[in-house]
C-alpha atoms as a PDB file:
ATOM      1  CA  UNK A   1     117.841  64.438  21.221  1.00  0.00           C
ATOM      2  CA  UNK A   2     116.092  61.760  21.125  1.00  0.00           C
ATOM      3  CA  UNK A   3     111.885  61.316  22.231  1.00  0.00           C
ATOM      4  CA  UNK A   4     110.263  57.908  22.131  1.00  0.00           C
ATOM      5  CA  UNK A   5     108.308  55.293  23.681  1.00  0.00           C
ATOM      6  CA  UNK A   6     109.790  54.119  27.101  1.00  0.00           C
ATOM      7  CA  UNK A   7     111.179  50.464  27.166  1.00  0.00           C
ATOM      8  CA  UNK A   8     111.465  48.782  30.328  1.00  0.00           C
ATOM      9  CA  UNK A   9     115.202  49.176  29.935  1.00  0.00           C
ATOM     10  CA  UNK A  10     114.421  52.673  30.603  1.00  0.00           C
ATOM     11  CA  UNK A  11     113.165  52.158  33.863  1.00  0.00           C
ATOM     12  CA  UNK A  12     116.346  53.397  35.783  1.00  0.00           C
ATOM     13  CA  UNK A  13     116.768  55.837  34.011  1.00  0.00           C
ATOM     14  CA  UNK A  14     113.206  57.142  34.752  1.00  0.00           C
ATOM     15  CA  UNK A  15     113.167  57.061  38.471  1.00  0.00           C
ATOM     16  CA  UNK A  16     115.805  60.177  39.083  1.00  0.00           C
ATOM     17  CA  UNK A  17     113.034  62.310  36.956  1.00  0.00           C
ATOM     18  CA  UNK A  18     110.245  61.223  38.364  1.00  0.00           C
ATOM     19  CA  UNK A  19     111.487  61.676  42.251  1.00  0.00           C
ATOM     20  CA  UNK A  20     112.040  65.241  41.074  1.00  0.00           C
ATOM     21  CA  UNK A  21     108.764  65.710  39.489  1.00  0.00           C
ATOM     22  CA  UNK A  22     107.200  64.631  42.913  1.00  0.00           C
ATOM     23  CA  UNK A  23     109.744  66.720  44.911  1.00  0.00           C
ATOM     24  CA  UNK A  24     108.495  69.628  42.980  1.00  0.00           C
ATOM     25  CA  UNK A  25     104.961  68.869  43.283  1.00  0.00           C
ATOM     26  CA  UNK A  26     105.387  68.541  46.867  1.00  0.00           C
ATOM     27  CA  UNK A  27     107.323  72.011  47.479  1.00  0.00           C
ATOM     28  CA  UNK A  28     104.095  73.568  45.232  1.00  0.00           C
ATOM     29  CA  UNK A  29     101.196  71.355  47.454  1.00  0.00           C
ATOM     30  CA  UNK A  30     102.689  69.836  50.142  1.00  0.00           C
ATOM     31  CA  UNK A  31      99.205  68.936  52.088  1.00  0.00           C
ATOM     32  CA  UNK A  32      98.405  66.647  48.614  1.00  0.00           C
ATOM     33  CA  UNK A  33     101.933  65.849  47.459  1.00  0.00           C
ATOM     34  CA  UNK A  34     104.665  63.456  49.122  1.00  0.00           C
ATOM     35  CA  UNK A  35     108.345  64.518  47.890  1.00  0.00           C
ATOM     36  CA  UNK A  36     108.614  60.353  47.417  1.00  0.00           C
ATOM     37  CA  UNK A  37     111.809  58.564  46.122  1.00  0.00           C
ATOM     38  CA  UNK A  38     110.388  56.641  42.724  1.00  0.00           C
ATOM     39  CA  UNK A  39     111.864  52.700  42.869  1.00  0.00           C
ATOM     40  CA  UNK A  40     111.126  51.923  39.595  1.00  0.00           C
ATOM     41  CA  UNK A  41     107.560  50.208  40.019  1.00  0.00           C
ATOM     42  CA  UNK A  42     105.417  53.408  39.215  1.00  0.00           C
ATOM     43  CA  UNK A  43     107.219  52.918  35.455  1.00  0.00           C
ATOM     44  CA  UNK A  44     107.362  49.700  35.395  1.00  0.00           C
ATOM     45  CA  UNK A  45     103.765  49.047  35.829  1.00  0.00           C
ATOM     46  CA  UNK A  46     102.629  51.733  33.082  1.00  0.00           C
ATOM     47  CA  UNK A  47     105.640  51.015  30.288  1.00  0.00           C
ATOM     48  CA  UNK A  48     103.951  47.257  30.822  1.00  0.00           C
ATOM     49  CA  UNK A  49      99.811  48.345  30.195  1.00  0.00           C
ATOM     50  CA  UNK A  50      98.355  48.734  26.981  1.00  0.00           C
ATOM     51  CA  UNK A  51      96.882  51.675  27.514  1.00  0.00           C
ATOM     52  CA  UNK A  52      99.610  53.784  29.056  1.00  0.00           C
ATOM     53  CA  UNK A  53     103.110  54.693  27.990  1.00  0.00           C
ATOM     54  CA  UNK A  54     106.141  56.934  29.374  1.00  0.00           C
ATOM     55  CA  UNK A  55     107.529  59.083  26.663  1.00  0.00           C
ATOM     56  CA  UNK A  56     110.892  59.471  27.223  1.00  0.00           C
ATOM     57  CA  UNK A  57     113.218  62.286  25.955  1.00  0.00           C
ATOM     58  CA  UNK A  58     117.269  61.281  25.567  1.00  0.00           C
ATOM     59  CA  UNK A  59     119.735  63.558  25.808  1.00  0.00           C
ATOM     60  CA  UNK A  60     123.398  62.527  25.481  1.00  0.00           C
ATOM     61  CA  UNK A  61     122.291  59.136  26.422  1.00  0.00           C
ATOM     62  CA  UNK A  62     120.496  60.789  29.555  1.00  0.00           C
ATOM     63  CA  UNK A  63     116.724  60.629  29.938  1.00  0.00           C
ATOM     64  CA  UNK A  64     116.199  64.604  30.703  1.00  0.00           C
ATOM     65  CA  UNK A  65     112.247  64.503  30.542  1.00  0.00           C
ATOM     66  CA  UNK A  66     109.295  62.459  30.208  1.00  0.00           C
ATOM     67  CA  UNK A  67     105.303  62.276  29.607  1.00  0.00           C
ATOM     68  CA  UNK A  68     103.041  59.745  31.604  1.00  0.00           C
ATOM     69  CA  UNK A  69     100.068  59.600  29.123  1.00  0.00           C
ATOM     70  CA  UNK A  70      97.002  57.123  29.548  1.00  0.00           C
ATOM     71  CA  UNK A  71      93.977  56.237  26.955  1.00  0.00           C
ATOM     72  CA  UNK A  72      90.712  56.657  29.231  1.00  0.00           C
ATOM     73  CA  UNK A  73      87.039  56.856  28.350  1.00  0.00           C
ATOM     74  CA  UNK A  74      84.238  58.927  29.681  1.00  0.00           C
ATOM     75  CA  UNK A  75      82.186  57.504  31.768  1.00  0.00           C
ATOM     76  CA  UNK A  76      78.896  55.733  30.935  1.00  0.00           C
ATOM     77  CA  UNK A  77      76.003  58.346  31.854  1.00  0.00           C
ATOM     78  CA  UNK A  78      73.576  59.129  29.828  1.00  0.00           C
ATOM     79  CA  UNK A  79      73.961  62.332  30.536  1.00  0.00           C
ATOM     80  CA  UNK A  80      78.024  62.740  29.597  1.00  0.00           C
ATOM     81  CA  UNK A  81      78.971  62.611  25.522  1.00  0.00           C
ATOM     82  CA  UNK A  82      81.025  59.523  25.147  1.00  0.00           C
ATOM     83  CA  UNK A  83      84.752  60.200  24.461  1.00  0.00           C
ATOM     84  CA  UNK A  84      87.761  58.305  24.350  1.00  0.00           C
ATOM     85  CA  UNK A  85      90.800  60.441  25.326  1.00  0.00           C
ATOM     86  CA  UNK A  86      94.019  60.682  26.357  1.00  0.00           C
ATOM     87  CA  UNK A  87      95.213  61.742  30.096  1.00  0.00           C
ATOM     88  CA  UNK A  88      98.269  63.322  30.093  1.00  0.00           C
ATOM     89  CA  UNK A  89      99.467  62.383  33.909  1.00  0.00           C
ATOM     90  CA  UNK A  90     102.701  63.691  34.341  1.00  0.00           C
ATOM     91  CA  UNK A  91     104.669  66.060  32.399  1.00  0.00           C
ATOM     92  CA  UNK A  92     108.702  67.319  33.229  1.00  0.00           C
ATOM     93  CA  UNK A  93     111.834  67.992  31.922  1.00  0.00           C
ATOM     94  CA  UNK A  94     114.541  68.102  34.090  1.00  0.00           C
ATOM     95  CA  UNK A  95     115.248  71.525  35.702  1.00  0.00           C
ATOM     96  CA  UNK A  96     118.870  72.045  33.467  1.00  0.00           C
ATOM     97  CA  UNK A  97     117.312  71.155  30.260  1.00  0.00           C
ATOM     98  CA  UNK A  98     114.205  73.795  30.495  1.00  0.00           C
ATOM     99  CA  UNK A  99     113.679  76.086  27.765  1.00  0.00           C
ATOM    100  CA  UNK A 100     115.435  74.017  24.983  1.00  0.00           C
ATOM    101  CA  UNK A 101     112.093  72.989  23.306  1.00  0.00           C
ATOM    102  CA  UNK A 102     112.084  69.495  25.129  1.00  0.00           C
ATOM    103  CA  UNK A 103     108.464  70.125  26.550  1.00  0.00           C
ATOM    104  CA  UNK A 104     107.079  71.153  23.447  1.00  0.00           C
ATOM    105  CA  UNK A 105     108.336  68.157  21.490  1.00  0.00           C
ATOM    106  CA  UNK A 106     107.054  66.223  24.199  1.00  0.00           C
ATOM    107  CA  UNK A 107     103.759  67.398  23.903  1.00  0.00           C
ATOM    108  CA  UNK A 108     104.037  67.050  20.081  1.00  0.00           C
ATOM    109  CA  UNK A 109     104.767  63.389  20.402  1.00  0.00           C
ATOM    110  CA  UNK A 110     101.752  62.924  23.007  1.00  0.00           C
ATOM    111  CA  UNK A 111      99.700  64.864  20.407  1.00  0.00           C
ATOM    112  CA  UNK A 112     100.650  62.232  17.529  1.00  0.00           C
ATOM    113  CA  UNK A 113     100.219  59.001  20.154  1.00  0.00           C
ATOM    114  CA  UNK A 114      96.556  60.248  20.540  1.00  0.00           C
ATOM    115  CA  UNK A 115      95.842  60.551  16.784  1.00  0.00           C
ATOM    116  CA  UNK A 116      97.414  57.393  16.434  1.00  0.00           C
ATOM    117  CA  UNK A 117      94.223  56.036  18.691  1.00  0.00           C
ATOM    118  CA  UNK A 118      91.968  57.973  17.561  1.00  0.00           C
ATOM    119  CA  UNK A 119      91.234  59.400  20.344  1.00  0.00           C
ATOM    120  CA  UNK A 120      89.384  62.973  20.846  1.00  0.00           C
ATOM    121  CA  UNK A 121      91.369  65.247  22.671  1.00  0.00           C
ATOM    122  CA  UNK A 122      93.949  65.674  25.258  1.00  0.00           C
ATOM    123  CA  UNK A 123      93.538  66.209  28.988  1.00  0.00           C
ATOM    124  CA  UNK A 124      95.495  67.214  31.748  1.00  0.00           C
ATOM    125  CA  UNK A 125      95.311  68.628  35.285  1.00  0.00           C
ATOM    126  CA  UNK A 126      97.936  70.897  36.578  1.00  0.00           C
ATOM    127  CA  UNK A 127      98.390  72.454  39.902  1.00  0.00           C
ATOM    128  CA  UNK A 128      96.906  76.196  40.260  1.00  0.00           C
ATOM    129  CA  UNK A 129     100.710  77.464  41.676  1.00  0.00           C
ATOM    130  CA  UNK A 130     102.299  75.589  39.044  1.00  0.00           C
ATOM    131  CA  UNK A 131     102.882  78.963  37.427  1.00  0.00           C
ATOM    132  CA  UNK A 132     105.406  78.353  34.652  1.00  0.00           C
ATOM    133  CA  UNK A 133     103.637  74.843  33.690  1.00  0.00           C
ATOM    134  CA  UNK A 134     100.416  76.437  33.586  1.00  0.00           C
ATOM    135  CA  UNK A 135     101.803  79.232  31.021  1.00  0.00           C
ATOM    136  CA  UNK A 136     103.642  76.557  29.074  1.00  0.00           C
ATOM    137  CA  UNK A 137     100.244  74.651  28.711  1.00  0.00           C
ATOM    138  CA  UNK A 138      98.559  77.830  27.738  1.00  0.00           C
ATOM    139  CA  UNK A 139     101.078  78.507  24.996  1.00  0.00           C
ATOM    140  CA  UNK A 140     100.551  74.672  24.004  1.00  0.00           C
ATOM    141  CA  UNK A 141      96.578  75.605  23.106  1.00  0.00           C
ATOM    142  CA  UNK A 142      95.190  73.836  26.022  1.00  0.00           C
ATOM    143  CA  UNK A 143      92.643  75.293  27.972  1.00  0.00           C
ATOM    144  CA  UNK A 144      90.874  75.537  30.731  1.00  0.00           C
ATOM    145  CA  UNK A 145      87.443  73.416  30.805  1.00  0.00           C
ATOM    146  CA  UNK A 146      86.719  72.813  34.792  1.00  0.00           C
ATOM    147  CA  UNK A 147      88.158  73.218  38.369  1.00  0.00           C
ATOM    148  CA  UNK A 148      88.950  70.822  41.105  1.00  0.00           C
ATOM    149  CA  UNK A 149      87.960  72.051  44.281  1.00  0.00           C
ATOM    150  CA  UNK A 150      88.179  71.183  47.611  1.00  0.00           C
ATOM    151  CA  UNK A 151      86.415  71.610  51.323  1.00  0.00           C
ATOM    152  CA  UNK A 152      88.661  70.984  54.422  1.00  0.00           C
ATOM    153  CA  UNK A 153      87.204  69.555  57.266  1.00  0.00           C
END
């Protein structure tokens, strides 16, 4: 296996993962998440910014799982401590290839691409009935710092 930084010739090979990431976000929340079909310009767009890369994990000359990670900065209050971070957007590995330690070497790469920028810490949001990536992120030392929540009107 293979992890790395996504090239635009990975592109294709990106947009079967990423339409099941948002089919599975969208069977956990579907009043926030669209089960969309990805065309390639999601990718595209973020493999081309400076601040934002897809790491891609190759197996067999397949593309089996992927990060979406993005350098951000706190915002400029007074009353916030300045940070620059990273955002991890998107995390998945393709439902076959679960449990084979792709996740975690994902995460280890993402780890070393935020050192590499000097950047403070990682962050991530996951959904509440995202049971098994919640654990996994557990496991991975992350914790909890806030909640998101919402009113309906």
């Amino acid at each position: 296996m293979e992890i790395r930084i996504a090239e635009t010739s990975d592109i294709e090979a990106l947009c079967p993962l990423l339409t099941e990431f948002f089919a599975y976000n969208a069977e956990l929340q579907p009043m926030y998440c669209t089960a969309a079909i990805e065309t390639g310009e999601y990718p595209k767009s973020i493999i081309e910014s400076e601040d934002s890369d897809f790491l891609v994990a190759i197996t067999n000359g397949t593309a089996v799982g992927f990060i979406h990670i993005n350098q951000m900065k706190t915002p400029p209050y007074d009353a916030i401590t300045p940070h620059n971070y990273a955002e991890i957007m998107a995390l998945m590995v393709t439902a076959s290839c679960r449990e084979q330690g792709i996740g975690t070497e994902l995460i280890e790469l993402a780890k070393k691409w935020s050192k590499d920028r000097n950047l403070d810490y990682i962050e991530l949001m996951s959904l509440v009935n995202a049971k098994e990536a919640n654990i996994f992120y557990d496991n991975k030392d992350f914790i909890t710092t806030s909640n998101i929540r919402r009113y309906h009107l």
